[in-house]
PDB file of N, CA and C in Angstrom:
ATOM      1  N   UNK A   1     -13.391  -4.433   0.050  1.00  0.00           N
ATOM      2  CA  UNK A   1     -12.040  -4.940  -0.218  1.00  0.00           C
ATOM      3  C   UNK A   1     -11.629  -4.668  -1.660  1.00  0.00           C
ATOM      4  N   UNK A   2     -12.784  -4.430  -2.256  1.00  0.00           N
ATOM      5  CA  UNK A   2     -12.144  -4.327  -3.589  1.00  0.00           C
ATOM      6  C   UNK A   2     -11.820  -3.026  -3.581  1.00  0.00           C
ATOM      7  N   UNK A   3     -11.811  -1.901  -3.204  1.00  0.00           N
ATOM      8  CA  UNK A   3     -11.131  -0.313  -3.396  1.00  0.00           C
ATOM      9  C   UNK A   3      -9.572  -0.809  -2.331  1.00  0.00           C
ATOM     10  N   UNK A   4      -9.621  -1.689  -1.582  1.00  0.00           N
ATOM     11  CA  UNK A   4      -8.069  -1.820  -0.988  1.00  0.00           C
ATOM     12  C   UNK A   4      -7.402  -2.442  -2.333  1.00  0.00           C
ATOM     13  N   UNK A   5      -7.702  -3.522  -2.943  1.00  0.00           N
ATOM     14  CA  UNK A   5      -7.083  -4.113  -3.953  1.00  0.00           C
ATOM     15  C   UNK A   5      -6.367  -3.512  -5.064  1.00  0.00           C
ATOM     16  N   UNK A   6      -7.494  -2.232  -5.460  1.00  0.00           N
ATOM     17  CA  UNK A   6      -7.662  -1.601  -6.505  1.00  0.00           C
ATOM     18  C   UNK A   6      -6.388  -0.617  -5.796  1.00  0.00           C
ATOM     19  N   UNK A   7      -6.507   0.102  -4.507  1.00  0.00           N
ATOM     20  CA  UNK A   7      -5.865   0.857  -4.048  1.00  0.00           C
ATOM     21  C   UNK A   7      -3.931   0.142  -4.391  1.00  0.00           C
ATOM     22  N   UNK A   8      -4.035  -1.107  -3.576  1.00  0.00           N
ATOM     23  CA  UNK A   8      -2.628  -1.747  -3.732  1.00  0.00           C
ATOM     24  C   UNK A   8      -2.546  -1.721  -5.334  1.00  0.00           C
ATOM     25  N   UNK A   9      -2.962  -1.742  -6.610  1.00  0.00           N
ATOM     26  CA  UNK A   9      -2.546  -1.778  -7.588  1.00  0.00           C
ATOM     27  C   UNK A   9      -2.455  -1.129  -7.868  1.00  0.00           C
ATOM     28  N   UNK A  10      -3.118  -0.134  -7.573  1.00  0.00           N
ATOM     29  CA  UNK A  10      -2.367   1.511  -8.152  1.00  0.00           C
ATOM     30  C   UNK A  10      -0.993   1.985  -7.241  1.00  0.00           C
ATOM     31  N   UNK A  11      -0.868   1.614  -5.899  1.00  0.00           N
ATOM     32  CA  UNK A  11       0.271   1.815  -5.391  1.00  0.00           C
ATOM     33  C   UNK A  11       1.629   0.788  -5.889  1.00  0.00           C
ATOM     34  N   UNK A  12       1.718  -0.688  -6.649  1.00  0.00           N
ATOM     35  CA  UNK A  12       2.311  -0.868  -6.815  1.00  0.00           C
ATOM     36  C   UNK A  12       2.355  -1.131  -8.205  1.00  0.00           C
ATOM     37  N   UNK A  13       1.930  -0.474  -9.007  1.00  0.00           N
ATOM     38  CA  UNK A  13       1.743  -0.083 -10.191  1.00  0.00           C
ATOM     39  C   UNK A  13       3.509   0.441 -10.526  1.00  0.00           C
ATOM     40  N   UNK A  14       3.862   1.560 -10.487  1.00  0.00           N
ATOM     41  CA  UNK A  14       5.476   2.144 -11.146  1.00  0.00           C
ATOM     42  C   UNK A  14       6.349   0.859 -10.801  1.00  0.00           C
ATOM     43  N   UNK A  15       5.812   0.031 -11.402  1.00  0.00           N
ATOM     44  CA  UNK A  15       7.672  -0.741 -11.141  1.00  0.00           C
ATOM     45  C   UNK A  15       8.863  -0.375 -11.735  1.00  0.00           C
ATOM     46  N   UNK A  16       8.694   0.929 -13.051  1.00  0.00           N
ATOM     47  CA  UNK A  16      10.052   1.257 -13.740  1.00  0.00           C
ATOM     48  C   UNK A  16      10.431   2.467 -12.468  1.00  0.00           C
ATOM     49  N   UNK A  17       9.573   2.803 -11.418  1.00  0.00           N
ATOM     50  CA  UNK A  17      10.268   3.421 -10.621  1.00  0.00           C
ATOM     51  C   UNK A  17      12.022   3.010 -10.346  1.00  0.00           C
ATOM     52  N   UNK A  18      12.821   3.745 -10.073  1.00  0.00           N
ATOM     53  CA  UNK A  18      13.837   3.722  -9.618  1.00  0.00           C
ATOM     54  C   UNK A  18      13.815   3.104  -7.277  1.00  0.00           C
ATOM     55  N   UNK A  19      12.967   3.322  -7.032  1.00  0.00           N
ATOM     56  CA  UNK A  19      12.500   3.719  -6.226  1.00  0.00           C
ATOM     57  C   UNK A  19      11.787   2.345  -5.709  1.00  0.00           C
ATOM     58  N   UNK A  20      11.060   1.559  -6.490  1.00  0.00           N
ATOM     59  CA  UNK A  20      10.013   1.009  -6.282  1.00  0.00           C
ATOM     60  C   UNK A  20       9.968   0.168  -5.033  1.00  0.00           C
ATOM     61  N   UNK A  21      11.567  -0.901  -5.027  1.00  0.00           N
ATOM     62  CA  UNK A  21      11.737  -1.598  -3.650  1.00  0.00           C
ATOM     63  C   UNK A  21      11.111  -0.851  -2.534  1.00  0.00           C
ATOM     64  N   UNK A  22      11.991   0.659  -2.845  1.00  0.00           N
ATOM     65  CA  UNK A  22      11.998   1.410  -1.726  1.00  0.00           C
ATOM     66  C   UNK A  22       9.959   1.314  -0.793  1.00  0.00           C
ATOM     67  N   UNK A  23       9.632   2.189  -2.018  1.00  0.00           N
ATOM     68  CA  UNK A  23       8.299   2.209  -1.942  1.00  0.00           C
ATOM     69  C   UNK A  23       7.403   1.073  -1.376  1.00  0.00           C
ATOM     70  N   UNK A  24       7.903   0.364  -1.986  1.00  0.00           N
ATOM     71  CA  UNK A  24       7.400  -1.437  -1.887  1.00  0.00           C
ATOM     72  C   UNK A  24       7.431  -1.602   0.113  1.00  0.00           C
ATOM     73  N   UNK A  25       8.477  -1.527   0.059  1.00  0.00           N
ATOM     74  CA  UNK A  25       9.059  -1.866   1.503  1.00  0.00           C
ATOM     75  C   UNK A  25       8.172  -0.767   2.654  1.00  0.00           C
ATOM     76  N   UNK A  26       8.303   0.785   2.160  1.00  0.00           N
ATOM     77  CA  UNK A  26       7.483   1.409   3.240  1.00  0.00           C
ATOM     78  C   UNK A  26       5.821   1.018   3.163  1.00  0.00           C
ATOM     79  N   UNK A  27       5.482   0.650   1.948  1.00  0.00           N
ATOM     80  CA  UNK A  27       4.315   0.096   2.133  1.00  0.00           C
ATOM     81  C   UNK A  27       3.646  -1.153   3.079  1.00  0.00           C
ATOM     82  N   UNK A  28       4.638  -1.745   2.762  1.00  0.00           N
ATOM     83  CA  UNK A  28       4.559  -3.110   3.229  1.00  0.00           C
ATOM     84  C   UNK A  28       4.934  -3.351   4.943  1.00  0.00           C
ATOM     85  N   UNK A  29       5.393  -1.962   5.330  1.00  0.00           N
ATOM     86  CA  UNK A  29       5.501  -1.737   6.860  1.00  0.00           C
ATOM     87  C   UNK A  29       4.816  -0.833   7.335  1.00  0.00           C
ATOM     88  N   UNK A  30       4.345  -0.096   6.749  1.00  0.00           N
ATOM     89  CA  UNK A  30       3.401   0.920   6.927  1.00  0.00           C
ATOM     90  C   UNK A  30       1.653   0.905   6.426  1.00  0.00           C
ATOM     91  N   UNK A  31       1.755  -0.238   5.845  1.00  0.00           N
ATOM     92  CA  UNK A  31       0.255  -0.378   4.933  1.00  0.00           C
ATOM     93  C   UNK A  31      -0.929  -0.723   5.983  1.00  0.00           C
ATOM     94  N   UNK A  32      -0.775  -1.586   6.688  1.00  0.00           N
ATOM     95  CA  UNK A  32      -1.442  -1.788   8.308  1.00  0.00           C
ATOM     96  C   UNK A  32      -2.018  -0.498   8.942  1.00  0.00           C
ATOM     97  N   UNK A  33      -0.766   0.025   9.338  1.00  0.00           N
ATOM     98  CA  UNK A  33      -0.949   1.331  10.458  1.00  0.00           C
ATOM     99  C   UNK A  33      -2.207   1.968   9.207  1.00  0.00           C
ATOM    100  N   UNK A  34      -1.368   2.432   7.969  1.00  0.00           N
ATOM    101  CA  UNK A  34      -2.077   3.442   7.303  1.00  0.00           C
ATOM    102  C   UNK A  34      -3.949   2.668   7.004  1.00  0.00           C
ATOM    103  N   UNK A  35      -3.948   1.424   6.825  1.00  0.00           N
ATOM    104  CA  UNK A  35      -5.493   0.868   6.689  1.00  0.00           C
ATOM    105  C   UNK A  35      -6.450   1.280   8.103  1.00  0.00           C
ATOM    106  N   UNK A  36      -5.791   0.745   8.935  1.00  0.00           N
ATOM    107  CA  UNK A  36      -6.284   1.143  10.242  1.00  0.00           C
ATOM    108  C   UNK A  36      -6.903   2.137  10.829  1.00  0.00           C
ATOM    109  N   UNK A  37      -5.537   3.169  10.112  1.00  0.00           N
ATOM    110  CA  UNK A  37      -6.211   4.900  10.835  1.00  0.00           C
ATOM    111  C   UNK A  37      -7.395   5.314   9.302  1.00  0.00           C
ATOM    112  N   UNK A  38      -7.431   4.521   8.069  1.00  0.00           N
ATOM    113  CA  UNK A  38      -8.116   5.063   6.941  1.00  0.00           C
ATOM    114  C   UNK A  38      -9.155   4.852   7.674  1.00  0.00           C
ATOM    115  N   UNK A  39      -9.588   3.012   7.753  1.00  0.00           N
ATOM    116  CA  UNK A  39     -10.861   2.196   7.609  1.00  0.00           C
ATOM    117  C   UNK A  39     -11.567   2.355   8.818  1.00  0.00           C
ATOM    118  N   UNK A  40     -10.409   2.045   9.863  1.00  0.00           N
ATOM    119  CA  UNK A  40     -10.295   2.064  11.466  1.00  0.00           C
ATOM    120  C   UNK A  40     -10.846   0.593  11.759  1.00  0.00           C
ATOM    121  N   UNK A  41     -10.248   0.078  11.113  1.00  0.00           N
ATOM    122  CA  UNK A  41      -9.991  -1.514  11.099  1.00  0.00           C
ATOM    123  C   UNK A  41      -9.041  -2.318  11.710  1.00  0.00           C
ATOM    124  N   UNK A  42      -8.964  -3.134  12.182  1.00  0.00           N
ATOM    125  CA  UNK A  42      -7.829  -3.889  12.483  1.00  0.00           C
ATOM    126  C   UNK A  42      -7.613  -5.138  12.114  1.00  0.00           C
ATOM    127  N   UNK A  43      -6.769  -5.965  10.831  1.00  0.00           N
ATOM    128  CA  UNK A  43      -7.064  -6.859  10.284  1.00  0.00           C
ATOM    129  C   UNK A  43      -6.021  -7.819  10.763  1.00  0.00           C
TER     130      UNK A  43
END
C-alpha cells in the first residue's frame, strides 16, 4: 500500500496544473478500474 500512496501523491502532486480538477476527477473514476487491472485486486 505504500507504492499506491506514494503512487496517489505523485499523481496528485501538480495542483498549479490548469487541469488538475480535471485530472483529479478522471482519477477518482478511473483509479479502481486502473488498480484492479495493475494489482488485479478488487478493493
Amino acid at each position: 500500500r505504500k507504492m499506491c500512496l506514494y503512487f496517489l501523491k505523485v499523481m496528485v502532486f501538480p495542483k498549479k496544473d490548469l487541469s488538475y480538477r480535471r485530472k483529479q476527477r478522471y482519477i477518482s473514476v478511473h483509479l479502481e478500474d486502473y488498480l484492479v487491472q495493475l494489482f488485479g485486486e478488487r478493493g
